[in-house]
Protein backbone atom coordinates (compact mmCIF):
# COMPACT_ATOMS: atom_id res chain seq x y z
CA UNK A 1 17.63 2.66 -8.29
CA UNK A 2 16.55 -0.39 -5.98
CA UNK A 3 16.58 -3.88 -7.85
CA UNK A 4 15.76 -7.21 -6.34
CA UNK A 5 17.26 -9.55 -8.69
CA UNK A 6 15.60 -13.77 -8.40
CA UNK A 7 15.60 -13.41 -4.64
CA UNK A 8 14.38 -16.89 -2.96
CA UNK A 9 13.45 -16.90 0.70
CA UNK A 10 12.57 -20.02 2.22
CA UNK A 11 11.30 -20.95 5.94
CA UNK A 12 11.74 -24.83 6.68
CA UNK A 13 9.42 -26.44 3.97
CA UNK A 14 6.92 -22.97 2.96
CA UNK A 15 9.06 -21.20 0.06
CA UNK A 16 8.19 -17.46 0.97
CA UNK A 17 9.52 -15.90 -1.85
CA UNK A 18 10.03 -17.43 -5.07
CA UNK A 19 12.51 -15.71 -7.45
CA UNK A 20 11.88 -11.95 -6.65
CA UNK A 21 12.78 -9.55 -9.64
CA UNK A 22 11.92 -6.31 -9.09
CA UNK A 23 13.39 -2.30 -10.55
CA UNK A 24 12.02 0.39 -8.12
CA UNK A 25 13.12 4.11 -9.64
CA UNK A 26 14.71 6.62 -7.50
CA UNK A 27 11.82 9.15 -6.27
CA UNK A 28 9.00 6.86 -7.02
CA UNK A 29 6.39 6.26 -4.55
CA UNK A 30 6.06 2.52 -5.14
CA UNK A 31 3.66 -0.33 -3.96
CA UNK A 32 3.79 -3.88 -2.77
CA UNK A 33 0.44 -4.90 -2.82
CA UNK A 34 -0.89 -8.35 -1.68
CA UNK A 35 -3.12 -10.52 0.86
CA UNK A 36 -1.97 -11.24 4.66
CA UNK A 37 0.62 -14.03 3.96
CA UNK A 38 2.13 -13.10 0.20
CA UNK A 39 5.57 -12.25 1.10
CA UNK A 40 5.69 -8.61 1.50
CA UNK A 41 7.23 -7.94 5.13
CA UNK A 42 9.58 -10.85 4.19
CA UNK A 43 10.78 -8.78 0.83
CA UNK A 44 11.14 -6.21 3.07
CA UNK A 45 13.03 -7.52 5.88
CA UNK A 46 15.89 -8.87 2.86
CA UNK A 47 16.08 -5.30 1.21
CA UNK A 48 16.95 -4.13 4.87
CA UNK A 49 19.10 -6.79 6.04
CA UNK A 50 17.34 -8.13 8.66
CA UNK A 51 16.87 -11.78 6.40
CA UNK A 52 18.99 -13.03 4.33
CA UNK A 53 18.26 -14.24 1.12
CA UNK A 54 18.49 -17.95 0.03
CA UNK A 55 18.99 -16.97 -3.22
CA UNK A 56 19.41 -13.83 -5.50
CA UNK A 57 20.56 -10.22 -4.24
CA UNK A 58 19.31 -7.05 -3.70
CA UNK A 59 21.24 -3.77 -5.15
CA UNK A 60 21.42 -0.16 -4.68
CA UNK A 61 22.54 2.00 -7.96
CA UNK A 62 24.10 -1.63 -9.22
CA UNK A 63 26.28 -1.81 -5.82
CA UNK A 64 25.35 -5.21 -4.35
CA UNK A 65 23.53 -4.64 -0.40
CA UNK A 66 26.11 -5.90 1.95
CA UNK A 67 24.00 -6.97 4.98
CA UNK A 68 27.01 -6.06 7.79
CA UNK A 69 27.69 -2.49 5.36
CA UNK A 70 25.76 -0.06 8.21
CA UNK A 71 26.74 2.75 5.79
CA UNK A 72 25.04 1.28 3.22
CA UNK A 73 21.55 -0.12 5.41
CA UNK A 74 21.92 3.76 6.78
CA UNK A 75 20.36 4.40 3.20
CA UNK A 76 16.91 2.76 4.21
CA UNK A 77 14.62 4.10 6.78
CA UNK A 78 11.69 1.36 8.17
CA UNK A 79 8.12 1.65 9.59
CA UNK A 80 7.30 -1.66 10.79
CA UNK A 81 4.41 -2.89 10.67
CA UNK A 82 3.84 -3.42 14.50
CA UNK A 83 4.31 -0.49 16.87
CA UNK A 84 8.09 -0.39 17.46
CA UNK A 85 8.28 2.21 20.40
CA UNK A 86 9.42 2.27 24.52
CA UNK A 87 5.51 3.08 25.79
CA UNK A 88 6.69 4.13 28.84
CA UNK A 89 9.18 6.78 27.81
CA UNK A 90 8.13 10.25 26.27
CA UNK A 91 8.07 10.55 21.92
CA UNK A 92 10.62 13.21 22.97
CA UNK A 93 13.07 10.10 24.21
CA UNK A 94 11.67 7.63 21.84
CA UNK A 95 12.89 10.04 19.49
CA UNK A 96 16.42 10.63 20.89
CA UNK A 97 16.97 6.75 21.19
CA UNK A 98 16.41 6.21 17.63
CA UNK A 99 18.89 9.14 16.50
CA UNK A 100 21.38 7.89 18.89
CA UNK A 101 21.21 4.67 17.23
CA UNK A 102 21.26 5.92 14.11
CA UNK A 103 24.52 7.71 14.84
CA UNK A 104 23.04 11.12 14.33
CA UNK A 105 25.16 13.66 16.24
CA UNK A 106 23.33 15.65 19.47
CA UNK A 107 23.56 18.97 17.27
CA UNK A 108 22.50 17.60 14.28
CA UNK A 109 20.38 15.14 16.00
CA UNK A 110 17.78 18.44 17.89
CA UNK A 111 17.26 19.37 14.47
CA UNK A 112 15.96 16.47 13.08
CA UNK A 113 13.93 15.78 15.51
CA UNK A 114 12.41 19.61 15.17
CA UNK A 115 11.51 18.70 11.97
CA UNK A 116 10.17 15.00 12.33
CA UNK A 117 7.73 16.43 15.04
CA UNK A 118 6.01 19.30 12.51
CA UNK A 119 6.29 16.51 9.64
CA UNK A 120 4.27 14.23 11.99
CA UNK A 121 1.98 16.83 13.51
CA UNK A 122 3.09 15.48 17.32
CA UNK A 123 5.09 19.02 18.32
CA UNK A 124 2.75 19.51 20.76
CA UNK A 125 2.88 15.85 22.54
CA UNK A 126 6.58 15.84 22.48
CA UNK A 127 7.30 15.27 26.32
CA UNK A 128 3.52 12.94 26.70
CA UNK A 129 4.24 9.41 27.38
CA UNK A 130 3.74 7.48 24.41
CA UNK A 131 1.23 4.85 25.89
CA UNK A 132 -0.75 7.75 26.36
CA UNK A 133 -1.14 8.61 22.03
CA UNK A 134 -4.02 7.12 20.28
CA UNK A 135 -3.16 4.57 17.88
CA UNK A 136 -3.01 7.01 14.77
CA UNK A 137 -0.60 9.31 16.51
CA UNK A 138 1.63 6.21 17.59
CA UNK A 139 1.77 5.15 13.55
CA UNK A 140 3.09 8.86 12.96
CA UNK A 141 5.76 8.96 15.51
CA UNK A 142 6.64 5.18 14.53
CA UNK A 143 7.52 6.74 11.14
CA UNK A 144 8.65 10.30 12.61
CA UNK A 145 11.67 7.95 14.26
CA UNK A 146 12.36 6.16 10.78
CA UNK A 147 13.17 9.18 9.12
CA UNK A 148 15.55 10.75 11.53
CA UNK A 149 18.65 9.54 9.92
CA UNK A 150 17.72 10.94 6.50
CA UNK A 151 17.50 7.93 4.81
CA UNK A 152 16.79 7.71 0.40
CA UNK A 153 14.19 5.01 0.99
CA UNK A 154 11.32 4.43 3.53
CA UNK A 155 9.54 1.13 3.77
CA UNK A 156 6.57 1.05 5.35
CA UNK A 157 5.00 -2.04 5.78
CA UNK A 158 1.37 -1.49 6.38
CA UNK A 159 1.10 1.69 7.84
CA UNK A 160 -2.28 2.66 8.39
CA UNK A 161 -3.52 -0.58 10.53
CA UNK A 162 -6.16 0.07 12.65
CA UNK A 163 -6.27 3.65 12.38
CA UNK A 164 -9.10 6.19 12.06
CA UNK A 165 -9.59 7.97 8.63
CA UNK A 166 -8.46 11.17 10.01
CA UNK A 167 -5.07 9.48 10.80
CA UNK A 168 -5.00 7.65 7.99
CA UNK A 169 -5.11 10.89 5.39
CA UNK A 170 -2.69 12.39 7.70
CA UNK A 171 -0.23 9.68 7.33
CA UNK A 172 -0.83 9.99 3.31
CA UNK A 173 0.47 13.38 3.63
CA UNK A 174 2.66 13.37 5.33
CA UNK A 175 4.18 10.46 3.03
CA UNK A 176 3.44 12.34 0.15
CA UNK A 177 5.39 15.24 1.13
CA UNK A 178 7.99 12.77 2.14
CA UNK A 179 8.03 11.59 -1.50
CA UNK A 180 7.62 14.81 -3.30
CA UNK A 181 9.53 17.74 -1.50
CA UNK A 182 12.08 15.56 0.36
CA UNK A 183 12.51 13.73 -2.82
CA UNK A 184 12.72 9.98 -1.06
CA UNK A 185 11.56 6.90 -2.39
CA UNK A 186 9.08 4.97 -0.85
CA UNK A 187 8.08 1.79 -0.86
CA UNK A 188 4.57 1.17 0.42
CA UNK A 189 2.77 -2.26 1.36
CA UNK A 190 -0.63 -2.64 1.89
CA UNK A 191 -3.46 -5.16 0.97
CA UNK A 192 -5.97 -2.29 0.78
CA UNK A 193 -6.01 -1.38 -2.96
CA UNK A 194 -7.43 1.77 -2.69
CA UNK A 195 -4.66 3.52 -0.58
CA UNK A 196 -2.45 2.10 -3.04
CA UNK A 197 -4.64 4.23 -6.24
CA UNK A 198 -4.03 7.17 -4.41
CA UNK A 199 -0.72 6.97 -3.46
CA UNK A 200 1.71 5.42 -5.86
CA UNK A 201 2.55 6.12 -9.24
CA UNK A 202 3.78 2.23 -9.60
CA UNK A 203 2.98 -0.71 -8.11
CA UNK A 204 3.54 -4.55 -8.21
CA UNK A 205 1.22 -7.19 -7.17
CA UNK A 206 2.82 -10.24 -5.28
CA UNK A 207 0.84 -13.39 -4.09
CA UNK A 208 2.20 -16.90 -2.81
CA UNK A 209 5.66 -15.51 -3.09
CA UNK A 210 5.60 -14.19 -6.66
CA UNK A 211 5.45 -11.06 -8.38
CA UNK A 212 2.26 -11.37 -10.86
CA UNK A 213 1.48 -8.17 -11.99
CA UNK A 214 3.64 -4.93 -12.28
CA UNK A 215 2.68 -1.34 -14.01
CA UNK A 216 0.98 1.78 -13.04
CA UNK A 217 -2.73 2.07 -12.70
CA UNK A 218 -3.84 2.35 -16.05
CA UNK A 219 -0.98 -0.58 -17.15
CA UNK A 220 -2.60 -2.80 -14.34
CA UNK A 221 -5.75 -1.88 -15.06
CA UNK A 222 -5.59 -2.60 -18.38
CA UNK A 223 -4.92 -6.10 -18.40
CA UNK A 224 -8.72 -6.66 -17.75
CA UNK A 225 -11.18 -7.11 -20.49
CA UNK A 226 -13.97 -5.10 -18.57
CA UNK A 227 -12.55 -1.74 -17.77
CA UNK A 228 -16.49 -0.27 -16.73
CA UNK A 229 -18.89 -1.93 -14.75
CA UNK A 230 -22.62 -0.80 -13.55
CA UNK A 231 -23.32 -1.36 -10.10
CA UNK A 232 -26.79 -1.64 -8.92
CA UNK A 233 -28.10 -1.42 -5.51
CA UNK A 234 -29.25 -4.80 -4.37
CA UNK A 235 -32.45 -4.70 -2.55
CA UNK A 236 -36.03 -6.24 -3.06
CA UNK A 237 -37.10 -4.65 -6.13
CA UNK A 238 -33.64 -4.66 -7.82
CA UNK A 239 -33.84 -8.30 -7.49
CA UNK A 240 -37.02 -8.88 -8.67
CA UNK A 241 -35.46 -6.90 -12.13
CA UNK A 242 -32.97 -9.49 -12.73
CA UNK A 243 -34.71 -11.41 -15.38
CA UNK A 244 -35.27 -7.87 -16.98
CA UNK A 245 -31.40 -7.07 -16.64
CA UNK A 246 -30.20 -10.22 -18.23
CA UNK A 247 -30.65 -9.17 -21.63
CA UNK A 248 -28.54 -5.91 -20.72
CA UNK A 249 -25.58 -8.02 -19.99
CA UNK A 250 -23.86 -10.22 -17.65
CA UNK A 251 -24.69 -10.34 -14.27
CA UNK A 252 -23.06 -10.92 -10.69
CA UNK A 253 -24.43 -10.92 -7.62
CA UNK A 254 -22.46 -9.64 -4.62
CA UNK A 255 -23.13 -8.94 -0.72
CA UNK A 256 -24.33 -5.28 -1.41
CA UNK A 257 -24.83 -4.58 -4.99
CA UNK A 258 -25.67 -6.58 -8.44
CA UNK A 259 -22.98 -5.80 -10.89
CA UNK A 260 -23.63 -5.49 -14.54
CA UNK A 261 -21.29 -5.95 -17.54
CA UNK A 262 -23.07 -4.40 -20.31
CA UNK A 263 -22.80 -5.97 -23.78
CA UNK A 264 -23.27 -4.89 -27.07
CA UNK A 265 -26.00 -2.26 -27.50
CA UNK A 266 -26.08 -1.61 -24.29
CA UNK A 267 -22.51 -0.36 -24.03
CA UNK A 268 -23.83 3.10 -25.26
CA UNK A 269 -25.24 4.16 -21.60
CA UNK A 270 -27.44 6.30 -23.07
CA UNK A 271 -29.73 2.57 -23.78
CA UNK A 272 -28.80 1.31 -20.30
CA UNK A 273 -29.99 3.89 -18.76
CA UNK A 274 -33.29 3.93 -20.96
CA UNK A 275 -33.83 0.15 -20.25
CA UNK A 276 -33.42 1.27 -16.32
CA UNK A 277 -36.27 3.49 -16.73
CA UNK A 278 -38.13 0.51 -18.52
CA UNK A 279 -37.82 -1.20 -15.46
CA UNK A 280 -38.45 2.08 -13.20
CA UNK A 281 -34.98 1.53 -11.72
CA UNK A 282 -34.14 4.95 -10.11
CA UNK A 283 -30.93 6.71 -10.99
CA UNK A 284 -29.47 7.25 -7.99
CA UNK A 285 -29.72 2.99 -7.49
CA UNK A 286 -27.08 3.20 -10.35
CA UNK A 287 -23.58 3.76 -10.77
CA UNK A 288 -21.08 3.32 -13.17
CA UNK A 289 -17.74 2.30 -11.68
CA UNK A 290 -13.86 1.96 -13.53
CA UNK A 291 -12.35 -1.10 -13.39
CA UNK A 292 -10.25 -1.39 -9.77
CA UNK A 293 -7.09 -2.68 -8.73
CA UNK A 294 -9.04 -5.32 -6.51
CA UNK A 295 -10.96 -6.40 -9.74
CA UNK A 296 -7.32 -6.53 -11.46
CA UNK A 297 -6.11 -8.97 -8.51
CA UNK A 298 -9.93 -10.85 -8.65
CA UNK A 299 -8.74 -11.37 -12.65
CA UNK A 300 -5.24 -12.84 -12.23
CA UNK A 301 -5.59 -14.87 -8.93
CA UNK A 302 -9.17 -16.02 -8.49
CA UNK A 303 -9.86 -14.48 -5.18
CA UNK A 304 -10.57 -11.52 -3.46
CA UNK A 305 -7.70 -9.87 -2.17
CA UNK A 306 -8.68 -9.85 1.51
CA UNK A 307 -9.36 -13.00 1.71
């Protein structure tokens, strides 16, 4: 088990993190999820050594992280979130240089790099030069040479960044498999909420430093009083319907859609959708939608999360 026990980070007069307390389980695929700005490469960069914290400690299986212990930082493996390889040199190399300075011995070292290659999908760019990869296949050799070393726990800080969906569900996979047949624990930031749904089993918001949610889905979910909403498509005639929907329930407008919370009668859909043909609002301009983990963050903070 990871814990991050009251950890404090401060740079010059901006507190970064403010009293950090955190119990990640061993195996769990686990989320950090927060704006551009929160504190979540800055947690990070403590629970690998590479900061220092002000205050409070982190802990592996209640042994206290010594930051000049290489046996112990040997333990984490980390995908930054900027590309961290030599362009100009082959992934082949790239790969070899990270071993090497992981202290992975040449025999053992072939092997591992065998394997990181099919886990990534790059076997077949091995010897290209890595300026020549697209930017999804430079994300999965960035966290082909984190793993070399075998490490229990992979941080990746943002992963996905500017990738194409096709890269982006291969990276999911390929951290899933990381997670569930290689049995290592992951810990996964990201300020897009629904990677985060389908990928970890727990998760903790953080914003301005603190830690101010922390559960699974449904837990985090279930803090809000609306778990449903209906969203309607906003167009023209939708909008000329509002003074028609009012009476269904409460109202917001958005960008794209009008969102309705129904109230009482009308929380048996059966009468919402009667009232829709009423107003000869089509079907398919209708759908109901669960409750989100960016409308759990819109409930506790205020804001949208991308903002």
């Amino acid at each position: 088990m990871l814990q991050i026990s009251s950890v404090v980070k401060n740079f010059d007069k901006v507190q970064a993190l403010k009293g950090i307390d955190l119990k990640i389980e061993k195996g769990s695929f686990f989320g950090l999820l927060g704006p551009n700005g929160a504190g979540k490469t800055t947690l990070l960069n403590i629970i690998i050594g590479f900061l220092t914290p002000d205050a409070g400690h982190v802990s592996i299986d209640n042994e206290p992280l010594i930051y000049d212990n290489l046996k112990m930082k040997k333990k984490f493996g980390y995908v930054p979130q900027e590309i961290a390889l030599y362009q100009e040199l082959p992934a082949l190399t790239n790969l070899k240089i990270f071993g090497e300075l992981y202290g992975v011995g040449k025999k053992e070292l072939n092997k591992k790099i065998d394997w990181a290659l099919e886990l990534v999908g790059l076997s077949g760019r091995q010897r290209d030069v890595v300026k020549t990869y697209s930017g999804g296949m430079k994300r999965r050799l960035n966290i082909a040479c984190s793993v070399l070393h075998d490490p229990e726990i992979i941080l990746c800080d943002e992963p996905t960044v500017g990738v194409d969906p096709q890269s982006r569900n291969a990276i999911f996979e390929m951290l899933r498999r990381l997670n569930k047949e290689e049995g290592k624990t992951i810990i996964y930031t990201t300020h897009y909420m629904e990677e985060a749904e389908q990928l970890c089993d727990r998760m903790a918001i953080i914003d301005y430093g603190e830690i101010i949610a922390e559960g699974n889905l449904n837990e985090l979910t279930n803090l809000l009083e609306k778990k449903e909403t209906v969203k309607i498509v906003k167009n023209d005639f939708t909008l000329s319907k509002i003074e028609g929907l009012k009476g269904m329930g409460l109202i917001n407008e958005t960008e794209f859609y009008l969102e309705l919370i129904p109230k009482g009668e009308f929380k048996k859909y059966a009468l919402l959708f009667t009232k829709f043909q009423e107003l000869n609002i089509p079907d398919d301009s209708v759908e109901i939608s669960r409750a989100s983990l960016e409308d759990v963050f819109l409930f506790l903070t205020g804001r949208k999360l991308r903002d």
